[in-house]
C-alpha atoms as a PDB file:
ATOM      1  CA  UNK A   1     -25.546   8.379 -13.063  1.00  0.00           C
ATOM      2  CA  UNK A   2     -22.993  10.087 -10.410  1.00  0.00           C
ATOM      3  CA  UNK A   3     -20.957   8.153  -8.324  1.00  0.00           C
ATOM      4  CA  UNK A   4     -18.225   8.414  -5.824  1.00  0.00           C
ATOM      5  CA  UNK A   5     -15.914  10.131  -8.657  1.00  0.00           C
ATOM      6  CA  UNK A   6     -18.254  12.754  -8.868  1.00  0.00           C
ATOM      7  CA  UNK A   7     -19.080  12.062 -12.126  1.00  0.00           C
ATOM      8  CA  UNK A   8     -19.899   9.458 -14.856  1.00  0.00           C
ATOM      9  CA  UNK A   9     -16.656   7.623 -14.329  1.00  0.00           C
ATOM     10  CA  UNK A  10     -15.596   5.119 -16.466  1.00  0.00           C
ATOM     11  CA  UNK A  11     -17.075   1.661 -17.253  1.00  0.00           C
ATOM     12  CA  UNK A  12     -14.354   0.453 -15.117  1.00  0.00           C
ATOM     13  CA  UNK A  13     -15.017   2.668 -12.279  1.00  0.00           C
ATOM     14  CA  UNK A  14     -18.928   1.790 -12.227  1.00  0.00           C
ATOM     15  CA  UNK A  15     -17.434  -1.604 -12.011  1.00  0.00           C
ATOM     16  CA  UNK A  16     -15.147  -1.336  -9.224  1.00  0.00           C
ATOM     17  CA  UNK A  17     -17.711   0.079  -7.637  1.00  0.00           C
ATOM     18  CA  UNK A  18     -20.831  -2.041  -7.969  1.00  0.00           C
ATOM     19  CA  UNK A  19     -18.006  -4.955  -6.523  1.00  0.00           C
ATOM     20  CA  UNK A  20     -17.117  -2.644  -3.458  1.00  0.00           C
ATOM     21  CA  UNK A  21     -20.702  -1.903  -2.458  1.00  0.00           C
ATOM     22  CA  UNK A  22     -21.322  -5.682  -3.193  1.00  0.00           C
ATOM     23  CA  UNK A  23     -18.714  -6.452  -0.778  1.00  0.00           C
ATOM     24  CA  UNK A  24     -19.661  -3.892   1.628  1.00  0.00           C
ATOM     25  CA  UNK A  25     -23.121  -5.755   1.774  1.00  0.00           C
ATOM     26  CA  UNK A  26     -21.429  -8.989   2.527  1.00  0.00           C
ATOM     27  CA  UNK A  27     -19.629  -7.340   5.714  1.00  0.00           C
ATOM     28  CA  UNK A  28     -22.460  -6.007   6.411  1.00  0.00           C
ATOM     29  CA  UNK A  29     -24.738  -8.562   6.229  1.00  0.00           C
ATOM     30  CA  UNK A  30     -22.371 -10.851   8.256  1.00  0.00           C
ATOM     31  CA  UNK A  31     -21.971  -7.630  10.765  1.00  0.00           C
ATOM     32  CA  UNK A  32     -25.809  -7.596  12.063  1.00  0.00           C
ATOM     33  CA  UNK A  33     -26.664 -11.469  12.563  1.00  0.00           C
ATOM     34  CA  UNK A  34     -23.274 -11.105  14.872  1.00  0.00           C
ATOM     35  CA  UNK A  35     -24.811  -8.456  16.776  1.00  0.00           C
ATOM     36  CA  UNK A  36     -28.477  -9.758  16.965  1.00  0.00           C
ATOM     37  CA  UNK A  37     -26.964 -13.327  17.937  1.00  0.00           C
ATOM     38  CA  UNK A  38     -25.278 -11.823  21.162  1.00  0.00           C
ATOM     39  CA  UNK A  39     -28.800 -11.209  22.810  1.00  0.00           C
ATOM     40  CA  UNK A  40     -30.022 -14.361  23.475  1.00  0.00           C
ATOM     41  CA  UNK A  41     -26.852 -15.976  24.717  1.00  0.00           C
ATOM     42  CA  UNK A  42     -29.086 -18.495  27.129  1.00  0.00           C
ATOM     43  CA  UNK A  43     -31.162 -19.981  24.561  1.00  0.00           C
ATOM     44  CA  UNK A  44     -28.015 -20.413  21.890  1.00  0.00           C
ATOM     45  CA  UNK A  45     -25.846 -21.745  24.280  1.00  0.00           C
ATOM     46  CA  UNK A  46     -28.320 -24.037  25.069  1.00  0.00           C
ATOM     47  CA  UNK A  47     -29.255 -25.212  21.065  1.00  0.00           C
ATOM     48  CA  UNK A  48     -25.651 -25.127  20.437  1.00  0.00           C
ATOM     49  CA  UNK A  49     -24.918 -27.823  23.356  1.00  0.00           C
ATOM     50  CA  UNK A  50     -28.116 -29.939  22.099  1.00  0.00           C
ATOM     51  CA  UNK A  51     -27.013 -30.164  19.010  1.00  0.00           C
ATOM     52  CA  UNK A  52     -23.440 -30.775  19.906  1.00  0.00           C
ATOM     53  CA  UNK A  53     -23.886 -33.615  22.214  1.00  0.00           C
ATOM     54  CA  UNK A  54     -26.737 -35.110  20.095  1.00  0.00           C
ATOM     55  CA  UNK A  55     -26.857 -38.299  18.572  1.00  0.00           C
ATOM     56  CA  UNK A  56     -24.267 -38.462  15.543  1.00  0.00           C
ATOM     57  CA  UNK A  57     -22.543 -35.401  16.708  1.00  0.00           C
ATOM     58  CA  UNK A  58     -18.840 -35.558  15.719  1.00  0.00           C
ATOM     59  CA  UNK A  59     -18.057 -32.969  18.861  1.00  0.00           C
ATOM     60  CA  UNK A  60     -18.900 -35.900  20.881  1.00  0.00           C
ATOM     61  CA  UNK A  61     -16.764 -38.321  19.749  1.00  0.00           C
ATOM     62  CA  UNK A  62     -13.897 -36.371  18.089  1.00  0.00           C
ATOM     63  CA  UNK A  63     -13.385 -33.089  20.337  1.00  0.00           C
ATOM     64  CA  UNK A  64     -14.575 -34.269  23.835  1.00  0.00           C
ATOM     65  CA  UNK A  65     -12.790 -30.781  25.192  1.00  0.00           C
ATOM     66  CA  UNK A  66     -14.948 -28.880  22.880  1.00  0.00           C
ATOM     67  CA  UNK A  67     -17.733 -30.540  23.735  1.00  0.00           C
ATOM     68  CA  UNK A  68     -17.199 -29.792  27.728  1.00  0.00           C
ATOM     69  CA  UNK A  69     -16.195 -26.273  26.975  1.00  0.00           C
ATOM     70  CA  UNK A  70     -19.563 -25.803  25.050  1.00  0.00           C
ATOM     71  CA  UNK A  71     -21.200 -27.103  28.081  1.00  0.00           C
ATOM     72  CA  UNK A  72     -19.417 -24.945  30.297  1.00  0.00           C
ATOM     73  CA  UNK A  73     -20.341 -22.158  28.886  1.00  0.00           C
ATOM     74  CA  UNK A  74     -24.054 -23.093  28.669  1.00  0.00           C
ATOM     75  CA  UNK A  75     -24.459 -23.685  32.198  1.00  0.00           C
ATOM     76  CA  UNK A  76     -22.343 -20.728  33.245  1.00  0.00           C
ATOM     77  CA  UNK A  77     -24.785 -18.109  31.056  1.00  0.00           C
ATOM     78  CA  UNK A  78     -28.088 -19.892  32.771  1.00  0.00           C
ATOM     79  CA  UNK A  79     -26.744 -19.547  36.187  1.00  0.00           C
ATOM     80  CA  UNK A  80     -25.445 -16.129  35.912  1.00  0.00           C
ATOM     81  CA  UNK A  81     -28.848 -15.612  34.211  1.00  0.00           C
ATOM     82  CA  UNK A  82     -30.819 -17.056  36.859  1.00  0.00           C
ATOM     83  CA  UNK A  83     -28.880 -15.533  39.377  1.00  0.00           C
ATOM     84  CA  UNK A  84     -27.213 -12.383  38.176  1.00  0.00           C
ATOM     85  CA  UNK A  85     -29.248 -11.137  34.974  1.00  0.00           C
ATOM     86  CA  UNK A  86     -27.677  -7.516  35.356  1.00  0.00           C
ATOM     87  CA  UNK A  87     -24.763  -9.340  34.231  1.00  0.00           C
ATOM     88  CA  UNK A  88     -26.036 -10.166  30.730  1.00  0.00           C
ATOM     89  CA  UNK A  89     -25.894  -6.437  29.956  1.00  0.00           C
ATOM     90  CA  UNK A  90     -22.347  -6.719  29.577  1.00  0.00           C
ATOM     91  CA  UNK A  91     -23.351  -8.599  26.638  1.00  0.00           C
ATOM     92  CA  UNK A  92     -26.159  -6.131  25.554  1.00  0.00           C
ATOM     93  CA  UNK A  93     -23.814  -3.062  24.529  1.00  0.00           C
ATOM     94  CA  UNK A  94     -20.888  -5.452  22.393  1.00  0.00           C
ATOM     95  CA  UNK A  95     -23.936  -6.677  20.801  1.00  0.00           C
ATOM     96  CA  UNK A  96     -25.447  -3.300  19.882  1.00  0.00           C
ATOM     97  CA  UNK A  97     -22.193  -1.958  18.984  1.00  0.00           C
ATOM     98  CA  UNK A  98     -22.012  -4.371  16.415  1.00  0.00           C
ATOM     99  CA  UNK A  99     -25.250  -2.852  14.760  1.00  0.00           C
ATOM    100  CA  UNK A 100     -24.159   0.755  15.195  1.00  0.00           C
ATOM    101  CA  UNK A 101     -20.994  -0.386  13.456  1.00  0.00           C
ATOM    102  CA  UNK A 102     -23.093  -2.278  10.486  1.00  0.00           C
ATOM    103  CA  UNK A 103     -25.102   1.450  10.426  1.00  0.00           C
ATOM    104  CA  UNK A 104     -22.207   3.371   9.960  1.00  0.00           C
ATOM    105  CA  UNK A 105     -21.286   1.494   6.711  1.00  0.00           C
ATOM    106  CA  UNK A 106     -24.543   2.983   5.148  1.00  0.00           C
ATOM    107  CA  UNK A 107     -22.002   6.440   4.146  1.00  0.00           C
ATOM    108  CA  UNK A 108     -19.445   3.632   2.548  1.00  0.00           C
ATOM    109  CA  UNK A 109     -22.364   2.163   0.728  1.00  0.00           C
ATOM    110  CA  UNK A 110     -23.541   5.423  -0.296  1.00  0.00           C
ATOM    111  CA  UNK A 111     -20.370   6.873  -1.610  1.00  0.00           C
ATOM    112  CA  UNK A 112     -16.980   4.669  -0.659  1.00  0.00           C
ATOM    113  CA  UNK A 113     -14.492   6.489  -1.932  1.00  0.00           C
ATOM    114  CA  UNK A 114     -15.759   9.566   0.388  1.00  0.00           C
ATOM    115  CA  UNK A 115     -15.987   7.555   3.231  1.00  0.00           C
ATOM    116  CA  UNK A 116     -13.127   5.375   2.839  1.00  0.00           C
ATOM    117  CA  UNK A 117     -12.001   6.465   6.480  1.00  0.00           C
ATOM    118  CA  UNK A 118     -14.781   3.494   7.817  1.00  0.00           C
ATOM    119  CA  UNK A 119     -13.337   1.196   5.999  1.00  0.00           C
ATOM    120  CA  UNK A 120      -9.956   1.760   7.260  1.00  0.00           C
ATOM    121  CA  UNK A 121     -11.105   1.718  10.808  1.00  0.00           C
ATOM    122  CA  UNK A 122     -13.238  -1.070  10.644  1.00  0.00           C
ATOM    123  CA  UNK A 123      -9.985  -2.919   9.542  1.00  0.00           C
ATOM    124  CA  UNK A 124      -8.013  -1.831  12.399  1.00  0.00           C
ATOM    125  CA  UNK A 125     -11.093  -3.056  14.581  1.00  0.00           C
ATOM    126  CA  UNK A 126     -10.487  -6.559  12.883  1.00  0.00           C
ATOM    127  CA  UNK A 127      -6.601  -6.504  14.092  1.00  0.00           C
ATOM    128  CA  UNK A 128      -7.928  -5.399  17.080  1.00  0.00           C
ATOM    129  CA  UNK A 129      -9.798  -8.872  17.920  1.00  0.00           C
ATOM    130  CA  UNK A 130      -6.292 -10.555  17.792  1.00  0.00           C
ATOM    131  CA  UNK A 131      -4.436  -9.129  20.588  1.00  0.00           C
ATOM    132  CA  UNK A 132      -7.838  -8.552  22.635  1.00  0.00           C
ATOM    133  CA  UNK A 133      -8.363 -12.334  22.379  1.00  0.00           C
ATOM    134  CA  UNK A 134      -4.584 -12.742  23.101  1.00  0.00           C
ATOM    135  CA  UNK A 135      -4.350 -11.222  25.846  1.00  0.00           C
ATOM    136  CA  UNK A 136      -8.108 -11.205  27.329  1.00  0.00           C
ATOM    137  CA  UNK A 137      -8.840 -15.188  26.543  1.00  0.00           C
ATOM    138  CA  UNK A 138      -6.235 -16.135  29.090  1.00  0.00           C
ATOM    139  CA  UNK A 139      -6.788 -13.502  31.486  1.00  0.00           C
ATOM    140  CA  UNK A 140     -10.629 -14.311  31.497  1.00  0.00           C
ATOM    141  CA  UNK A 141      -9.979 -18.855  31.006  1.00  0.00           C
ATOM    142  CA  UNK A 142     -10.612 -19.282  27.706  1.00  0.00           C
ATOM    143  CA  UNK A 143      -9.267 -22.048  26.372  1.00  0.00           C
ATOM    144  CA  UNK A 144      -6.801 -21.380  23.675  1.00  0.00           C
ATOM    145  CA  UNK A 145      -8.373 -23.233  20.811  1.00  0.00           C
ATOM    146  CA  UNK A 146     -11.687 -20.546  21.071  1.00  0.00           C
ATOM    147  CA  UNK A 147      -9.585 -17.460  21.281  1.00  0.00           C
ATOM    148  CA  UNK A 148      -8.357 -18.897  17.865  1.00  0.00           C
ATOM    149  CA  UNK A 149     -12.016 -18.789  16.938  1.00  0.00           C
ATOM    150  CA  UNK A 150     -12.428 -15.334  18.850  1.00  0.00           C
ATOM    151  CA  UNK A 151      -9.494 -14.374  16.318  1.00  0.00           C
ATOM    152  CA  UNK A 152     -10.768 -15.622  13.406  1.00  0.00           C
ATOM    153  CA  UNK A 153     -13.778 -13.040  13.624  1.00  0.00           C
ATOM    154  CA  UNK A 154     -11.075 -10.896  12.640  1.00  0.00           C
ATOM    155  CA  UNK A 155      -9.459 -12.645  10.141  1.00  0.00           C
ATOM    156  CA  UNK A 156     -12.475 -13.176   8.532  1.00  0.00           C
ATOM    157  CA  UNK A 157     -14.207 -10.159   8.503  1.00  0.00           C
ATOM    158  CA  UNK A 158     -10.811  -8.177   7.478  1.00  0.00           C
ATOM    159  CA  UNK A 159     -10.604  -9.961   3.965  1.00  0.00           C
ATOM    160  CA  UNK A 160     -13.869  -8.193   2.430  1.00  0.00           C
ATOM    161  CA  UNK A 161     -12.435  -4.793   3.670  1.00  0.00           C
ATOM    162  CA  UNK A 162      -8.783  -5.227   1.913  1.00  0.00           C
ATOM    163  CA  UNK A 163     -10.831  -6.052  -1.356  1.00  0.00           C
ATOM    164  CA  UNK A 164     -12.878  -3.070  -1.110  1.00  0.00           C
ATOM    165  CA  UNK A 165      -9.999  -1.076   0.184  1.00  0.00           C
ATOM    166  CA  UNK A 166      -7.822  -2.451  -3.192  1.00  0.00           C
ATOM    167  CA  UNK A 167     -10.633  -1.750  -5.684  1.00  0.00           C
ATOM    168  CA  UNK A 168     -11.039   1.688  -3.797  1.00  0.00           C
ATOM    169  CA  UNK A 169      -7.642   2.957  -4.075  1.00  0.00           C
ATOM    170  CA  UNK A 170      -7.583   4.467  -7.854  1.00  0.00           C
ATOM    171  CA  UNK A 171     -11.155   5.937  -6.805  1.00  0.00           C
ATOM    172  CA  UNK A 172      -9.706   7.357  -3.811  1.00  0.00           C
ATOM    173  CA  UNK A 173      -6.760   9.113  -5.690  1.00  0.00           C
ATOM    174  CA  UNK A 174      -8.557  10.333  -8.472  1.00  0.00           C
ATOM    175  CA  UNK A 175     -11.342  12.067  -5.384  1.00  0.00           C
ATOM    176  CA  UNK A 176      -8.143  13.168  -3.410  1.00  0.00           C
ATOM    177  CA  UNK A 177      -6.613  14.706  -6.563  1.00  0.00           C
ATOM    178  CA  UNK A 178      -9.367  16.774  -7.823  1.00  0.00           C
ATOM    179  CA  UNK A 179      -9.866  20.694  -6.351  1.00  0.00           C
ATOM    180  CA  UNK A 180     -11.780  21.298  -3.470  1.00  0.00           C
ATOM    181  CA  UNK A 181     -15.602  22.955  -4.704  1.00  0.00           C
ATOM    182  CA  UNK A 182     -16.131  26.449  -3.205  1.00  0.00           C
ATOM    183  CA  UNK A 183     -17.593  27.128  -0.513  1.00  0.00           C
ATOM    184  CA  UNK A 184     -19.607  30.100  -0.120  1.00  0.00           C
END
């Protein structure tokens, strides 16, 4: 069986990495739904209001600003919709780069210690959402309490990577410290 040592390994290396490609799979499998769930804005924003302002809802009763917000943003997709649809294109290519991004780990899944460098960059992406929300939410009226959501995208999806990037590190060094083959 060859790995990403480039050979055998060791019992504990086959270990480390069954749990990296396990929790590659996890960001990965969190990665696409995100992606495919940014295409039909008008009919989520629309479930998502039903169900929080139907009967029993605790957003009714306990977070009456979340509640208007939801609606807000429900009837502000179907109008632009209705009026603008072009607009919901703007949408389209976040939503697809989320799936390109969720492709690109297939080389990580393959062999992550070789293609450790998508790792690393899909963690700065994660710090990225923090000071895009930061500085975007208010710029574009979102209230403060969703750019903490917008941020915690980030949060989230960044603790997955640091455990791969951990159990990767001794597998990364041993790769790094090895000769180059020959070419030629």
């Amino acid at each position: 069986m060859s790995d990403a040592t480039g050979d055998a390994g060791t019992a504990a290396e086959r270990a480390a990495l069954r749990r990296v490609r396990r929790w590659l799979r996890v960001f990965v499998v969190c990665l696409v739904p995100s992606g495919l769930t940014a295409f039909p804005l008008e009919s989520e924003t629309r479930w998502l209001a039903d169900l929080a302002a139907g009967p029993g809802a605790p957003v009714t009763d306990r977070l009456p600003a979340l509640l208007e917000w939801i609606e807000k943003v429900r009837d502000g997709v179907a109008e632009t919709n209705a009026r603008h649809p072009f607009l919901a294109y703007g949408t389209d290519g976040p939503a697809f780069a989320h799936l390109v991004i969720a492709a690109a780990f297939l080389g990580p899944l393959k062999d992550p210690a070789r293609n450790v460098w998508v790792i690393r960059r899909a963690v700065l992406a994660c710090a990225g959402i923090i000071p895009l929300a930061l500085v975007c939410g208010p710029l574009r009226g979102i209230p403060p309490y969703w750019s903490l959501v917008d941020m915690s995208f980030g949060v989230v999806g960044v603790v997955p990577l640091l455990i791969v990037l951990r159990a990767l590190r001794p597998l990364v060094e041993r790769a790094e410290s090895r000769p180059a083959p020959a070419v030629g």
